[in-house]
PDB file of N, CA and C in Angstrom:
ATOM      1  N   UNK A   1       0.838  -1.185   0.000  1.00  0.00           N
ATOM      2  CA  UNK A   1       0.000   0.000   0.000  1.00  0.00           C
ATOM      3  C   UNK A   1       0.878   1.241   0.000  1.00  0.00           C
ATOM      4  N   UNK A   2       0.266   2.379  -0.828  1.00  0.00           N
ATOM      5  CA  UNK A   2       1.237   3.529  -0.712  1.00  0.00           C
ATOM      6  C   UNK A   2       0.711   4.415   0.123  1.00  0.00           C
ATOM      7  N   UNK A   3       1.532   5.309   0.547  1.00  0.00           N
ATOM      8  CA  UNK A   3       0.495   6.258   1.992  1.00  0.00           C
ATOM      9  C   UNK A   3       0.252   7.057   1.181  1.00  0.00           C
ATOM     10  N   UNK A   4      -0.925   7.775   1.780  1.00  0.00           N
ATOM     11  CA  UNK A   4      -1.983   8.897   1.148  1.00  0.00           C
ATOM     12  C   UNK A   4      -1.081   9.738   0.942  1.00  0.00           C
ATOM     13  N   UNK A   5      -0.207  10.194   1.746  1.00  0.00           N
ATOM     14  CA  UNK A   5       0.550  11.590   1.756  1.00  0.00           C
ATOM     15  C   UNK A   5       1.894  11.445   0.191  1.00  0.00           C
ATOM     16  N   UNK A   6       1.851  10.419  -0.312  1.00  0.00           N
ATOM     17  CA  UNK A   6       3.082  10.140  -0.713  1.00  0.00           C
ATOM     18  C   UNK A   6       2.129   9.914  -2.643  1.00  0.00           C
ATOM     19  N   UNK A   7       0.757  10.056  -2.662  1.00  0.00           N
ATOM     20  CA  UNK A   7      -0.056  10.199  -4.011  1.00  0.00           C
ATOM     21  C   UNK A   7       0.218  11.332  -4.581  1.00  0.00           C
ATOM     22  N   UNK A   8       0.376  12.913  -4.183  1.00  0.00           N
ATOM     23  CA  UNK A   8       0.737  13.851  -5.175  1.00  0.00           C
ATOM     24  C   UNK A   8       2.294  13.837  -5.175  1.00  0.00           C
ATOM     25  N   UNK A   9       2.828  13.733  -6.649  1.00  0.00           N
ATOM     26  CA  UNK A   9       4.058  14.641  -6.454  1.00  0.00           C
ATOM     27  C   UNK A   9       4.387  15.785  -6.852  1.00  0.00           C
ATOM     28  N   UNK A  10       4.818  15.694  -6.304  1.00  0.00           N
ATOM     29  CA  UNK A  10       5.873  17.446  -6.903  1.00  0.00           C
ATOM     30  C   UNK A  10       6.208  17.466  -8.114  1.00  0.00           C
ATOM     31  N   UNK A  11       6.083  18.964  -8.935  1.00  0.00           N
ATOM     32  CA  UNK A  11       6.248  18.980 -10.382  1.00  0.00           C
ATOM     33  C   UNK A  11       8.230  18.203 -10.361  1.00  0.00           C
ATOM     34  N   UNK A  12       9.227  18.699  -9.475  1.00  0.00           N
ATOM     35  CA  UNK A  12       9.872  18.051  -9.791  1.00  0.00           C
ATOM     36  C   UNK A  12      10.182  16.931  -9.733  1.00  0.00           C
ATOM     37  N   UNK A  13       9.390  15.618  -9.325  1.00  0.00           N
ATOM     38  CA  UNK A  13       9.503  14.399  -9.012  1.00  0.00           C
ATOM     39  C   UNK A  13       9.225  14.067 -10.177  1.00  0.00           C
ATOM     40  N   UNK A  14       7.639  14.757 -10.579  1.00  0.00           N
ATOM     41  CA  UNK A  14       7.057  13.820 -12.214  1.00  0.00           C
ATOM     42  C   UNK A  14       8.254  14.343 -13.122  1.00  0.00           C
ATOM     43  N   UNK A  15       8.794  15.257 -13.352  1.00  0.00           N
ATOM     44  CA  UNK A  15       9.961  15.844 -14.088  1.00  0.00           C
ATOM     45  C   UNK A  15      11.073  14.807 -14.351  1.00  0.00           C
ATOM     46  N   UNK A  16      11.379  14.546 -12.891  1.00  0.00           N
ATOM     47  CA  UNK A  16      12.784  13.607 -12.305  1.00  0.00           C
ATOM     48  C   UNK A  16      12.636  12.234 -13.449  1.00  0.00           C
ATOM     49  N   UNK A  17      11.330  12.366 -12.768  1.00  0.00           N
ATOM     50  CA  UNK A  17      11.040  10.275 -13.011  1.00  0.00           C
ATOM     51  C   UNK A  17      10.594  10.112 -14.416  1.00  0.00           C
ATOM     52  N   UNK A  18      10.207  11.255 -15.130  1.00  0.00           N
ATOM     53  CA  UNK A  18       9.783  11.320 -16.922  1.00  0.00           C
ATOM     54  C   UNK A  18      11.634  11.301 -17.860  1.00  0.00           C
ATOM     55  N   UNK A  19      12.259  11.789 -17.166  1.00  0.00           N
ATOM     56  CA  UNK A  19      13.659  12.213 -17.445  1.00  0.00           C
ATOM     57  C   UNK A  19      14.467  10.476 -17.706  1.00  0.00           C
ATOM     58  N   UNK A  20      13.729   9.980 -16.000  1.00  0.00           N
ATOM     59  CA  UNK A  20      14.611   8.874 -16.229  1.00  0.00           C
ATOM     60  C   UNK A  20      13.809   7.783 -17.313  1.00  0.00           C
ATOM     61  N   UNK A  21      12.746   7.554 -17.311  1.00  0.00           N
ATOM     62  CA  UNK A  21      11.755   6.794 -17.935  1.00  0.00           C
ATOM     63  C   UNK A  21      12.184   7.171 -19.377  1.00  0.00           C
ATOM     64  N   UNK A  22      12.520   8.308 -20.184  1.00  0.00           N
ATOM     65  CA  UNK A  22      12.673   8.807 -21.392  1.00  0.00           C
ATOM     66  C   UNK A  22      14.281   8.398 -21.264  1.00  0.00           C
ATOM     67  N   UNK A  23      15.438   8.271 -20.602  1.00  0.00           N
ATOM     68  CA  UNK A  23      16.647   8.092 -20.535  1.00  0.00           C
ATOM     69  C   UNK A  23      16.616   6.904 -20.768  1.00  0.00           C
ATOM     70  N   UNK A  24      16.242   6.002 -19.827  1.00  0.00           N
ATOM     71  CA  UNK A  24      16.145   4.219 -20.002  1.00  0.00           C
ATOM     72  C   UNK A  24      15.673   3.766 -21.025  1.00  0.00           C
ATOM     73  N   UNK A  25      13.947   4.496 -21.477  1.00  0.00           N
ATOM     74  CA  UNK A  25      13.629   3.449 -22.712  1.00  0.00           C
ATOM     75  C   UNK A  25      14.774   3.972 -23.827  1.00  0.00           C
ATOM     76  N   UNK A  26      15.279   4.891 -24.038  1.00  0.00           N
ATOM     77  CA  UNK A  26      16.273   5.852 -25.492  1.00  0.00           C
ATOM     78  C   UNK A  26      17.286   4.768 -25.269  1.00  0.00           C
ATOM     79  N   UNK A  27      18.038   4.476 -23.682  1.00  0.00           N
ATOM     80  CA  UNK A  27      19.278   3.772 -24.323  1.00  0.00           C
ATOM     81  C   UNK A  27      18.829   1.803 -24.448  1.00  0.00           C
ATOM     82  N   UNK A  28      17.573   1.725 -24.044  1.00  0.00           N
ATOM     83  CA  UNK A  28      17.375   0.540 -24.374  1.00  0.00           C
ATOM     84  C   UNK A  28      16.223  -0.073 -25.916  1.00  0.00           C
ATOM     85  N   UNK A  29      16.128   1.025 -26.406  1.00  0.00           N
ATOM     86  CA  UNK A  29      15.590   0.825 -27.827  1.00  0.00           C
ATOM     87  C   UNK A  29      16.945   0.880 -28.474  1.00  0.00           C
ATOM     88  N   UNK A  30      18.186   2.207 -28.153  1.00  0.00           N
ATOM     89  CA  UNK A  30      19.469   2.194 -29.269  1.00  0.00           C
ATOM     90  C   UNK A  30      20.106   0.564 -29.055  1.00  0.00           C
ATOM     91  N   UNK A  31      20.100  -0.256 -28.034  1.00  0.00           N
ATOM     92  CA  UNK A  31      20.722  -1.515 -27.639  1.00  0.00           C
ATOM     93  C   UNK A  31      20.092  -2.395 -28.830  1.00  0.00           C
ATOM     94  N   UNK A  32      18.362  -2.545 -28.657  1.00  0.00           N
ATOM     95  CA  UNK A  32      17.843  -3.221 -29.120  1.00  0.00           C
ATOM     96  C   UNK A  32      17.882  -3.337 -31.032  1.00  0.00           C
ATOM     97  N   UNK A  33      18.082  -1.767 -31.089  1.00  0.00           N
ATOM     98  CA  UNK A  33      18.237  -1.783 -32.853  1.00  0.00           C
ATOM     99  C   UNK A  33      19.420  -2.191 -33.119  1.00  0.00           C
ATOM    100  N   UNK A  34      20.540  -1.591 -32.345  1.00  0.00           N
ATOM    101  CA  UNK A  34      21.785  -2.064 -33.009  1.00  0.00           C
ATOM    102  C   UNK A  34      21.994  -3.450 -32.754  1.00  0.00           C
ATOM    103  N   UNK A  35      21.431  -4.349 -32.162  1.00  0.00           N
ATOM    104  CA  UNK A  35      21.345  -5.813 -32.146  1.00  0.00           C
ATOM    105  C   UNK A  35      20.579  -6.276 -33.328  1.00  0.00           C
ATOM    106  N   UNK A  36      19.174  -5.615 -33.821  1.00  0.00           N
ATOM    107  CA  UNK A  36      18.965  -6.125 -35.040  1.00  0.00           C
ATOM    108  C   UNK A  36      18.877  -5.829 -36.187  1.00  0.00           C
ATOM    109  N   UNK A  37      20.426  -4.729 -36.301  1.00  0.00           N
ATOM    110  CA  UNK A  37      20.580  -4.438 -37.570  1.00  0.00           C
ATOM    111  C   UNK A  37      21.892  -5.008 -37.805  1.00  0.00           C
ATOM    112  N   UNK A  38      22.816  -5.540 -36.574  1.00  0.00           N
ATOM    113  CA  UNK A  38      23.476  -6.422 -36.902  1.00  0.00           C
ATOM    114  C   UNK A  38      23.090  -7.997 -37.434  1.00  0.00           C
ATOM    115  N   UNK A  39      21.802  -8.632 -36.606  1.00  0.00           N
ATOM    116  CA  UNK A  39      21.415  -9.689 -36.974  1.00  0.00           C
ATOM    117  C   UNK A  39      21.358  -9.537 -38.425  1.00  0.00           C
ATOM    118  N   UNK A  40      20.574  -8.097 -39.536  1.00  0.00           N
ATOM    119  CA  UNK A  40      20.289  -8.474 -40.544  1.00  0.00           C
ATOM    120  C   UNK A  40      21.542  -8.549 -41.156  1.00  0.00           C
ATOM    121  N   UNK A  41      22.697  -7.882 -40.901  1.00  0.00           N
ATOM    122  CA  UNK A  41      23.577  -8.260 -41.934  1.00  0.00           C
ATOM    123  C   UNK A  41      24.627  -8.855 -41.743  1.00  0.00           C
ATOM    124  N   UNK A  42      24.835  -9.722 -40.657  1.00  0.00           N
ATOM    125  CA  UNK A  42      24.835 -10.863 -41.231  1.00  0.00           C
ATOM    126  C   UNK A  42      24.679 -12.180 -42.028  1.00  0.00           C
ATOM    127  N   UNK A  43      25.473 -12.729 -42.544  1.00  0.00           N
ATOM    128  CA  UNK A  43      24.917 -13.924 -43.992  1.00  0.00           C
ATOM    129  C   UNK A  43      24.539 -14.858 -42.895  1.00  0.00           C
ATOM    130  N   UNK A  44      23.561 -15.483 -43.481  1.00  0.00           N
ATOM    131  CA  UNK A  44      22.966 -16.851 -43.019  1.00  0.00           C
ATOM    132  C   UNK A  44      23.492 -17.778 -44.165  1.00  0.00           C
ATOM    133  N   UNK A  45      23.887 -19.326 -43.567  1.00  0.00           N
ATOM    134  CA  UNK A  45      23.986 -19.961 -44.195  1.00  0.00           C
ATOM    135  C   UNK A  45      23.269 -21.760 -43.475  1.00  0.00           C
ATOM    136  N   UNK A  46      23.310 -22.645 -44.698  1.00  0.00           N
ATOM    137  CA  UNK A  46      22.768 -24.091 -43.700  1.00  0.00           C
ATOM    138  C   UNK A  46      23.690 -24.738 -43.287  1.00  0.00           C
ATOM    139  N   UNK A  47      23.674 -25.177 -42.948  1.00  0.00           N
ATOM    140  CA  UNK A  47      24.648 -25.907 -41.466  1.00  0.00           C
ATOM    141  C   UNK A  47      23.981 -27.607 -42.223  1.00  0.00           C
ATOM    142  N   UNK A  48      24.915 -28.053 -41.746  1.00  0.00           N
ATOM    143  CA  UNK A  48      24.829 -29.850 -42.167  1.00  0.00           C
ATOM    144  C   UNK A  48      23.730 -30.740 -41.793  1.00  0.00           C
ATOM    145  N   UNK A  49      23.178 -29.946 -40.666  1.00  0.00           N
ATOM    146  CA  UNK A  49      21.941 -30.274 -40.119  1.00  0.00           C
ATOM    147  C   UNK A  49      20.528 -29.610 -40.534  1.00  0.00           C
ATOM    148  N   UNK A  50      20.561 -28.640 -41.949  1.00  0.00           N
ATOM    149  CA  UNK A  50      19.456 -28.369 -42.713  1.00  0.00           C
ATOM    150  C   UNK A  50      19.143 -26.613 -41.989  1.00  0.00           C
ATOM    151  N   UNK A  51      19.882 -26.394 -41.144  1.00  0.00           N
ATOM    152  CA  UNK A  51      19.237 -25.515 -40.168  1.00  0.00           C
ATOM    153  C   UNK A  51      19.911 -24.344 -40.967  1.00  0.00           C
ATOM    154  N   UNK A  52      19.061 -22.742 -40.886  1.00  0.00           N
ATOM    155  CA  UNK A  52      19.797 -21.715 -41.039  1.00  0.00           C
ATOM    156  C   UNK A  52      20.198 -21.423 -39.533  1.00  0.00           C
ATOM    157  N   UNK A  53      21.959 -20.820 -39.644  1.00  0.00           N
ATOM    158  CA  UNK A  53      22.303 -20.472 -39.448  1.00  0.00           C
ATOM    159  C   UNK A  53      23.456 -18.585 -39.800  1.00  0.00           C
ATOM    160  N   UNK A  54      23.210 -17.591 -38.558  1.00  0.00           N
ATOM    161  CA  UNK A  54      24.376 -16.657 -38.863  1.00  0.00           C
ATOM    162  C   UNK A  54      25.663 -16.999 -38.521  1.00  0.00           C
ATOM    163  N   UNK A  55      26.359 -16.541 -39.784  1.00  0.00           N
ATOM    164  CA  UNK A  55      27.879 -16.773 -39.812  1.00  0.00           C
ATOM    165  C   UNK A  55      28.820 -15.201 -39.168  1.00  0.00           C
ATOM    166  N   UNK A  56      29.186 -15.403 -38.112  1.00  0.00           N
ATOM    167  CA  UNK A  56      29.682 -14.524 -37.545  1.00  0.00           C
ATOM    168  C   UNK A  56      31.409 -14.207 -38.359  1.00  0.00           C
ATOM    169  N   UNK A  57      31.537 -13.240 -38.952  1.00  0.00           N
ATOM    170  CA  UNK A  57      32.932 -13.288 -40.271  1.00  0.00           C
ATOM    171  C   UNK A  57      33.950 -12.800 -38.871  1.00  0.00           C
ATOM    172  N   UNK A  58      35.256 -13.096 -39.140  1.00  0.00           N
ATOM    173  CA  UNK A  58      36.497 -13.082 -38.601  1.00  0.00           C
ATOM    174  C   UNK A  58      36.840 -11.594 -39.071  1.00  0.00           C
ATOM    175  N   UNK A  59      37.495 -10.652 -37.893  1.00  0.00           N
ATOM    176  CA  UNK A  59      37.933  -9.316 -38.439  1.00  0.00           C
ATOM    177  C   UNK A  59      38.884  -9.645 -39.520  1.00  0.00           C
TER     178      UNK A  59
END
């Protein structure tokens, strides 16, 4: 339960906590794209077992 006294906040709390909420999702959408724009370019190829697989290339 939250206490009654602790339901309004202060313009700078909603401020604080919009700041961090807009900080977290920004660096966890940039994580998430650059994970699948690497997936796309990478080559897929089949593997001996019929399966696609990504081929991770050697620098």
């Amino acid at each position: 339960m939250t206490d009654p006294s602790e339901a309004v906040q202060s313009d700078e709390q909603i401020r604080s906590r919009t700041m961090t909420l807009l900080i977290a999702g920004h660096d966890t959408t940039t994580g998430a794209l650059t994970w699948a724009l690497r997936q796309v370019e990478l080559p897929l190829v089949f593997a001996a077992d019929g399966v696609e697989r990504h081929v991770i290339p050697h620098p």
